[in-house]
Protein backbone atom coordinates (compact mmCIF):
# COMPACT_ATOMS: atom_id res chain seq x y z
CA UNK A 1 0.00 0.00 0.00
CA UNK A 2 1.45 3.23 -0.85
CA UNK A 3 1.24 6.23 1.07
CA UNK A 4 -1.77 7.79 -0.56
CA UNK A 5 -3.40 4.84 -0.01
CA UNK A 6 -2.69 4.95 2.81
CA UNK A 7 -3.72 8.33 3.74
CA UNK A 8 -7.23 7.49 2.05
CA UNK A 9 -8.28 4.78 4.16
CA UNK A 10 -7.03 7.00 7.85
CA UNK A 11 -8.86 10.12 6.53
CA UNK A 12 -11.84 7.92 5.86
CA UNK A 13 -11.74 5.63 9.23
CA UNK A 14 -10.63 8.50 11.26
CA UNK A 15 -12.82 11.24 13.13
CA UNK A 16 -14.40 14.20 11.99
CA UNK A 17 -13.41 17.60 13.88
CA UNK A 18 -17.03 17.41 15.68
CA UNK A 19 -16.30 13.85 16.78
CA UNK A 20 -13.09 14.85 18.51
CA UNK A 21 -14.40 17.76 19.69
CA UNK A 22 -17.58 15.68 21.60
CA UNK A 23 -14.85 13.49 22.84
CA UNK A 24 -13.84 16.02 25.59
CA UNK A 25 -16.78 17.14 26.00
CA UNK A 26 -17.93 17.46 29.93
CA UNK A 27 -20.69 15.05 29.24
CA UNK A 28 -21.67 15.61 32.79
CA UNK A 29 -23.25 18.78 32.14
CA UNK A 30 -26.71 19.24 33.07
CA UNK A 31 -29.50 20.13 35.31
CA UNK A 32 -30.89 19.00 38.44
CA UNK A 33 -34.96 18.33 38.65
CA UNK A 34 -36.61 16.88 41.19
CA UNK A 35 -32.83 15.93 42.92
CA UNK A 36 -32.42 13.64 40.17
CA UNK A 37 -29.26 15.08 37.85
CA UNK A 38 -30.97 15.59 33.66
CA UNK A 39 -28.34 14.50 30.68
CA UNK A 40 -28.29 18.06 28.84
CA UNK A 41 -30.06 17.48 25.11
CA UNK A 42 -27.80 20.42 23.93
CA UNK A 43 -24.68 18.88 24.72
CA UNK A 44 -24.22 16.33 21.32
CA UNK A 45 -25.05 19.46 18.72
CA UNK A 46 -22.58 21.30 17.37
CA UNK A 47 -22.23 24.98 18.46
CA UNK A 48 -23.91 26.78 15.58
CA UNK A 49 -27.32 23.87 16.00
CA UNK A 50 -26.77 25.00 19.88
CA UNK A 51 -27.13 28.77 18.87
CA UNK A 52 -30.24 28.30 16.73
CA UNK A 53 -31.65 26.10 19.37
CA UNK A 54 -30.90 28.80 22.00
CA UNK A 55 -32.73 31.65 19.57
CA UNK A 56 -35.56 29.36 19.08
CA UNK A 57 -36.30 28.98 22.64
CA UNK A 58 -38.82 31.55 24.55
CA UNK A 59 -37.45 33.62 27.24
CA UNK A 60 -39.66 31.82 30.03
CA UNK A 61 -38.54 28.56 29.04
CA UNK A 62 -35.23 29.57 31.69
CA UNK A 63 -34.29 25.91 32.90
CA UNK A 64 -34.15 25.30 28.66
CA UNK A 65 -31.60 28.58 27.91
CA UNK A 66 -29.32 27.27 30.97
CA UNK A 67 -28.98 24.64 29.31
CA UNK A 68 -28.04 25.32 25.97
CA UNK A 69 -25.62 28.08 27.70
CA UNK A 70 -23.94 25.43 29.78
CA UNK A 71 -23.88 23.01 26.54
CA UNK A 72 -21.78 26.29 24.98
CA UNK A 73 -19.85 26.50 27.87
CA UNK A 74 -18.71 22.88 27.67
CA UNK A 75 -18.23 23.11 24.22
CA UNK A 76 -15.83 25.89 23.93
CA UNK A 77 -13.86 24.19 26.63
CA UNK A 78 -13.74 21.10 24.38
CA UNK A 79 -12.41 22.81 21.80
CA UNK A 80 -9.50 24.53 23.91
CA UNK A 81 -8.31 20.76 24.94
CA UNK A 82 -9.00 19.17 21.59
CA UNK A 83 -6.61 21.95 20.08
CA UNK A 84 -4.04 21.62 22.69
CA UNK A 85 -4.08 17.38 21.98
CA UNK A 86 -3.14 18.24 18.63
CA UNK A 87 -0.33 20.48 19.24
CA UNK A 88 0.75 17.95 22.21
CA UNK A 89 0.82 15.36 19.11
CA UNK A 90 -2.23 12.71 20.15
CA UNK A 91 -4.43 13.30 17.35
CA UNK A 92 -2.94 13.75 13.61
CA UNK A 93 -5.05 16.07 11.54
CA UNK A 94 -5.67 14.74 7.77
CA UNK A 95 -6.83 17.03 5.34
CA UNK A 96 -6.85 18.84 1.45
CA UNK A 97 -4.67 21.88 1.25
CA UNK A 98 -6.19 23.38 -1.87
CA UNK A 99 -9.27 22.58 -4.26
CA UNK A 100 -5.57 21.92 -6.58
CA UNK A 101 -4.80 19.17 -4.70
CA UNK A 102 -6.09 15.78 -4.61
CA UNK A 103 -4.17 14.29 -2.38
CA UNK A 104 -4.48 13.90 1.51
CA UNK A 105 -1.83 16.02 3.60
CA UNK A 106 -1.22 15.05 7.29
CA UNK A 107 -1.00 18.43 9.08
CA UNK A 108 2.35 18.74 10.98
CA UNK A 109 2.14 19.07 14.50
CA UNK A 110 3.69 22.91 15.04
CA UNK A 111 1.02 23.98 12.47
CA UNK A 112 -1.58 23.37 14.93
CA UNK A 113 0.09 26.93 17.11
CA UNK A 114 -0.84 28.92 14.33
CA UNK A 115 -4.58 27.41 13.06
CA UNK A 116 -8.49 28.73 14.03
CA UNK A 117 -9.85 25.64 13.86
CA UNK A 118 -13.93 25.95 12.69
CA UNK A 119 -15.07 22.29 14.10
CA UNK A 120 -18.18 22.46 12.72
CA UNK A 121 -16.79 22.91 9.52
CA UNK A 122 -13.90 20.35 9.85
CA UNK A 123 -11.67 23.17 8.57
CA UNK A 124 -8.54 25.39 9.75
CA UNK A 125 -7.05 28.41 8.59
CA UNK A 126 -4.10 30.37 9.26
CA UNK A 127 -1.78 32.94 8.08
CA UNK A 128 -0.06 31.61 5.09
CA UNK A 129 -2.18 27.95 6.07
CA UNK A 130 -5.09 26.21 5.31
CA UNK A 131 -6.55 22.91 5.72
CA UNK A 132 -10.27 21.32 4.41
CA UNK A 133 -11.91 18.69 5.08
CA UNK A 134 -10.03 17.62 8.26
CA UNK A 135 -10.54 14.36 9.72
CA UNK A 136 -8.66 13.32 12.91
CA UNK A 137 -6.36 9.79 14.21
CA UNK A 138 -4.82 8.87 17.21
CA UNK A 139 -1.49 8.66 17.46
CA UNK A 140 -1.26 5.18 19.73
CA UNK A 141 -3.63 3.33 17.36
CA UNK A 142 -1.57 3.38 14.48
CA UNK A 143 0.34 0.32 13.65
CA UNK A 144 4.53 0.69 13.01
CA UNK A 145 3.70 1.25 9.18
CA UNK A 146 1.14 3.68 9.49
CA UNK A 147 3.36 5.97 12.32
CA UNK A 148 6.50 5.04 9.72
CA UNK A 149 4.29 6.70 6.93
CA UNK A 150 3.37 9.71 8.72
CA UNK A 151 6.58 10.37 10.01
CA UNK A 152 8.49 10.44 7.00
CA UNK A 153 5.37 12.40 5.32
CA UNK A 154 5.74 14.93 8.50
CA UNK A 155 9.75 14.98 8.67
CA UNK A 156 9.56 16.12 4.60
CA UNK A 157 10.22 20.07 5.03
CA UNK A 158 8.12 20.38 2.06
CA UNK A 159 6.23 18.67 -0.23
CA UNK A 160 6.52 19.00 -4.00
CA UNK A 161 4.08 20.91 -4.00
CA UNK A 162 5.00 23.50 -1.85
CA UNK A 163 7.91 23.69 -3.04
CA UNK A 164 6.31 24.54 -6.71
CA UNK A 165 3.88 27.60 -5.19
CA UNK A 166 7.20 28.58 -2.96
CA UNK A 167 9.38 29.06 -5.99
CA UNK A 168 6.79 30.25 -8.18
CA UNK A 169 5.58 33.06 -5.47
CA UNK A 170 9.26 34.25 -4.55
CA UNK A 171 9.86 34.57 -8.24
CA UNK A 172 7.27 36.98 -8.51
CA UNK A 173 8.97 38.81 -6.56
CA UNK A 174 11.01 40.03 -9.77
CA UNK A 175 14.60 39.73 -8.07
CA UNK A 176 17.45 38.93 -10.05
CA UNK A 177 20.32 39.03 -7.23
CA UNK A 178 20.77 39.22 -3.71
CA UNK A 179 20.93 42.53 -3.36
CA UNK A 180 17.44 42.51 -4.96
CA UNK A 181 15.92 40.72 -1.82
CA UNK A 182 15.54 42.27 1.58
CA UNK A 183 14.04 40.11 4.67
CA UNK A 184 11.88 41.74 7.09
CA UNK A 185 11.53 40.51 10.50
CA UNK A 186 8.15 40.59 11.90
CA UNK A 187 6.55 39.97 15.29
CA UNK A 188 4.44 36.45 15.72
CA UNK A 189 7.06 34.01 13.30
CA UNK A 190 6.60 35.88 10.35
CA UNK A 191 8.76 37.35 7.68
CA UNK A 192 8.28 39.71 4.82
CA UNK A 193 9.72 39.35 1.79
CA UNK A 194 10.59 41.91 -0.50
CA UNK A 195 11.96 42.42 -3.95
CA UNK A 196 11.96 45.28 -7.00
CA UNK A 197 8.13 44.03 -8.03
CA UNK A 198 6.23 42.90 -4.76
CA UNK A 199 6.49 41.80 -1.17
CA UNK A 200 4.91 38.60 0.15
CA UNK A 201 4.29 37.60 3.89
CA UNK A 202 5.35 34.29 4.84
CA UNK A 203 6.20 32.01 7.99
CA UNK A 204 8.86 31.57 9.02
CA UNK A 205 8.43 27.66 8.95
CA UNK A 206 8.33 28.80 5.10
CA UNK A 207 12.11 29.38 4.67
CA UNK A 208 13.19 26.99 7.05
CA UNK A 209 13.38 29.00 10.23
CA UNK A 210 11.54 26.90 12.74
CA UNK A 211 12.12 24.64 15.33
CA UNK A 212 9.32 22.22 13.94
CA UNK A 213 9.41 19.87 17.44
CA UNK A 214 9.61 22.67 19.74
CA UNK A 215 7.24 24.93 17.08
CA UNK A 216 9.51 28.05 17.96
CA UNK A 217 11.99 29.55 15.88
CA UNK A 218 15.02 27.73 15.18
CA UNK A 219 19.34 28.56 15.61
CA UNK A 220 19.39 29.29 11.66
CA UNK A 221 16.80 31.97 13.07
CA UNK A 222 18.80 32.80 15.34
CA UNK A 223 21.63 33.50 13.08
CA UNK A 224 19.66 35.80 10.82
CA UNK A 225 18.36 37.93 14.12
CA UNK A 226 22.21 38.38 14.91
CA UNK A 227 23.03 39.52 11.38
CA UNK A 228 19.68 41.96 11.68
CA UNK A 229 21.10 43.21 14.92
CA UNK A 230 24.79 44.06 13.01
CA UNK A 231 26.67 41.89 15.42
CA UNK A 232 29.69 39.89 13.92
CA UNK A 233 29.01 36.52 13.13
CA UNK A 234 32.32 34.48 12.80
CA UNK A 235 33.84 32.00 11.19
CA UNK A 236 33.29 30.01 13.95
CA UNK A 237 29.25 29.77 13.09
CA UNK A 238 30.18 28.55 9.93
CA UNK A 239 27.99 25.69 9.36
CA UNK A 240 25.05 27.72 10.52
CA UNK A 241 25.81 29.78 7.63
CA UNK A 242 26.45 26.64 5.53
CA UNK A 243 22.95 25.96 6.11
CA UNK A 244 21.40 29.00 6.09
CA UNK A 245 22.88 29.56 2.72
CA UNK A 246 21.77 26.35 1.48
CA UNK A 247 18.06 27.50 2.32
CA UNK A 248 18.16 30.94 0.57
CA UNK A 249 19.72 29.10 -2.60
CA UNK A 250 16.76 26.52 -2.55
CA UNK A 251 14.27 29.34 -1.68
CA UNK A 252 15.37 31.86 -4.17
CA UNK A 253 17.06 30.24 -6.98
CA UNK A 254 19.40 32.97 -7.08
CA UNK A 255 23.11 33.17 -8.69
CA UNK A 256 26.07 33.53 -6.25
CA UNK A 257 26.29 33.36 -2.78
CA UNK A 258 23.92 35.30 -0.81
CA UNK A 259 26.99 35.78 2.05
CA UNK A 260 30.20 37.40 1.76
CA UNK A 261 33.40 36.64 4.61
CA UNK A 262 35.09 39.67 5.08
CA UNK A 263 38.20 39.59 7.67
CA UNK A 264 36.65 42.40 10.47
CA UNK A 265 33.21 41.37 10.03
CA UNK A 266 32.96 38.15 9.72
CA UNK A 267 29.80 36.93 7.53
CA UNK A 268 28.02 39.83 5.85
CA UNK A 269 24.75 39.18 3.56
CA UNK A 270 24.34 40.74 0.40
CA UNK A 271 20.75 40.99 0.78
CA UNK A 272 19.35 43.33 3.65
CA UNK A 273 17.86 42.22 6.85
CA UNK A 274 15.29 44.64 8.93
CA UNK A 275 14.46 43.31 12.41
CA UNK A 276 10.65 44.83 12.49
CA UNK A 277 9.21 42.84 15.28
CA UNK A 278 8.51 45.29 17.44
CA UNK A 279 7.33 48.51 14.87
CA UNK A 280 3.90 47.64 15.36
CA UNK A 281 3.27 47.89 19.18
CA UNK A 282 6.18 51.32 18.60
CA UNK A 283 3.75 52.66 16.44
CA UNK A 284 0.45 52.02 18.37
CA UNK A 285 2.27 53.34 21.59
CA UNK A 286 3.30 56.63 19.54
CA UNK A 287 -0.10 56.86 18.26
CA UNK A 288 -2.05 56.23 21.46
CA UNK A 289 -4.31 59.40 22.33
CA UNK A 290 -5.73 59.84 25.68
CA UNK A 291 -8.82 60.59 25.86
CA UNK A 292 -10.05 62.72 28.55
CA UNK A 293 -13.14 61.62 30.73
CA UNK A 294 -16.51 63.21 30.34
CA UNK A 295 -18.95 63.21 32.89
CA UNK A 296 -21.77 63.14 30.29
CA UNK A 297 -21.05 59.87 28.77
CA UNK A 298 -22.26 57.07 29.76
CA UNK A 299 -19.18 54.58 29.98
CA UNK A 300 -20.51 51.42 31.52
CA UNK A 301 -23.97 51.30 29.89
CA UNK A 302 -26.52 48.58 31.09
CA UNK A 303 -24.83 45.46 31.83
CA UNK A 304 -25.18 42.69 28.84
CA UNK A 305 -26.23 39.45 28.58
CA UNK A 306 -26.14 36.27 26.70
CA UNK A 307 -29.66 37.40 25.32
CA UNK A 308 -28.73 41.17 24.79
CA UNK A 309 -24.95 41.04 24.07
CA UNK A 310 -24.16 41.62 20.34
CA UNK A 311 -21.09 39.43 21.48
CA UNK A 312 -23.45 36.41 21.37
CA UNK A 313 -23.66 36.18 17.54
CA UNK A 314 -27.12 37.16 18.80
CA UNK A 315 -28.54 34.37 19.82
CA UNK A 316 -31.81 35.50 20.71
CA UNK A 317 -34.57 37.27 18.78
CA UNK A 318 -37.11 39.12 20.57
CA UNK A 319 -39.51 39.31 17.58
CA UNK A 320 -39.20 35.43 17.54
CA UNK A 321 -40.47 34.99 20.83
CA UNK A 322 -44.37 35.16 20.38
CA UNK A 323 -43.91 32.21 18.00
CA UNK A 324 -45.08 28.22 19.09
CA UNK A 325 -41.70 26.56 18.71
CA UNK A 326 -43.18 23.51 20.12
CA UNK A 327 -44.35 22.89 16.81
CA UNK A 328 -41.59 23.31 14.63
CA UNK A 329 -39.75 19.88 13.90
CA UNK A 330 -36.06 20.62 15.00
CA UNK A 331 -33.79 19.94 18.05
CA UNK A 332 -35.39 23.03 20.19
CA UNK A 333 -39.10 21.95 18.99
CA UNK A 334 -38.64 18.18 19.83
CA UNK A 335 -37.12 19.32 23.04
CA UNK A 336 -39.99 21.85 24.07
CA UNK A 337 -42.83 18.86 23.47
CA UNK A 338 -40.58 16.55 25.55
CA UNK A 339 -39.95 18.42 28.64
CA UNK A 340 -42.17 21.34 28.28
CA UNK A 341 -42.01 22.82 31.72
């Protein structure tokens, strides 16, 4: 069986992003009637069925709304420890990267630091990442060849694919030699690149600058901060530079070599390197206005609600309220006929 085979029959026996999400769910959420403890009906929807169940639901029907807030509650907490099993490496995430491609790509593990995960959509999306489609496998139930599959998909630092839209993207940037190309350091493991016709945004887990175990940046990182910072980097940190190089060339396709060893300081790059990180909070602190108070505004307001709050995706409708709900035929209907109060 070859390894998109393989990768077929996982994504296809493996469990959707609700599914993992309702397995750490706090199934013992619920209500107490009559001192006997009432499974929640909310808590095996998915949050946006929840919401429209919550909307749905007339204002007096109380012991009904606690309960689809407390199903939301558990929910979101699922989520937060569902996400933090994939970055800890018990679930592997399978998905499409692109409508382009057909075949199945096992998300790496550090990628999960930098995804929104929508699990009722069973998709993810990041800056500079996206995954469709997902469906979900634990780690300890895979056999030797499925973890020797994975792991040799997951140790590739790019697929040929990515490495087709990576050249094909930093070509567009119209640069013809290094001192075409300047790298710009930016806050949250990111990196702009620039050159004569465009600049793109990237990871750095793009070019090869992150610690993909520890899913921080890496010493080649490191290495390029130092340069950024104008301190001399010697001969002695050649084989950083050995390496470093070796990514540029593969990233860049460029002539030449994109360092230069000069006697007093030590490796110099012929491309230039901005260390940015920090120019966005500089310029939000410079730009800050105070404000002074005035007694005739009203600065607290009336305090909001689940019901009121336009945080709430607004979950309930007033206007809806004088409807029968008992007789519409979904989750909130059926529930209202069962345990109408």
């Amino acid at each position: 069986m070859n390894s998109s085979e393989l990768l077929t029959r996982l994504h296809q026996e493996g469990l959707t992003a609700h599914q993992l999400r309702l397995s750490f769910v706090d199934q013992s959420v619920g209500i107490t009637v009559m001192s006997e403890k009432q499974p929640n009906p909310f808590i095996a929807l998915r949050k946006s069925e929840i919401k429209k169940a919550y909307k749905r639901t007339p204002e007096d029907y109380q012991d009904t709304l606690f309960e689809a807030e407390d199903a939301l509650d558990a929910v979101e907490d699922a989520e937060r420890l569902a996400k933090e099993a994939l970055i800890e490496g018990q679930y592997i995430g399978l998905g499409y990267t692109s409508p382009a491609v057909r075949t199945l790509t096992p998300v790496p593990q550090q990628h999960w630091h930098f995804l929104s995960i929508d699990f009722d959509e069973g998709s993810t999306t990041g800056p500079d990442l996206r995954y469709e489609g997902l469906r979900f496998v634990e780690s300890e139930k895979l056999d030797t060849e499925e973890k020797q599959v994975l792991e040799r998909l997951l140790a590739e630092p790019d697929t040929a694919q990515s490495d087709t839209q990576s050249s094909e993207s930093f070509e567009a940037l119209g640069a013809n030699l290094w001192n075409d190309i300047t790298l710009r350091l930016l806050k949250n493991d990111f990196i702009e690149v620039g050159g004569p016709a465009k600049k793109i945004k990237v990871s750095l887990d793009r070019l090869g600058l992150m610690n993909k175990t520890q899913g921080k940046p890496n010493v080649v990182f490191d290495l390029l901060l130092k340069m950024a910072k104008g301190r001399k980097v010697s001969s002695k940190q050649k084989h950083l530079v050995s390496r470093l190089r070796g990514t540029l060339k593969g990233k860049f396709k460029l002539p030449s070599d994109p360092f230069q060893f000069e006697e007093q300081r030590g490796y110099v790059p012929n491309f230039k390197i901005i260390d940015d990180r920090n120019a966005a909070d500089e310029r939000a602190k410079n730009e800050a206005v105070l404000t002074p108070y005035n007694d005739n505004i009203d600065y607290m307001g009336e305090a909001k609600d689940l019901e009121s709050s336009s945080d709430s995706d607004e979950l309930v409708n007033q206007d809806d309220l004088d409807k029968d709900y008992a007789d519409e035929n979904d989750s909130a209907g059926k529930y209202l006929r069962e345990y109408d109060r």
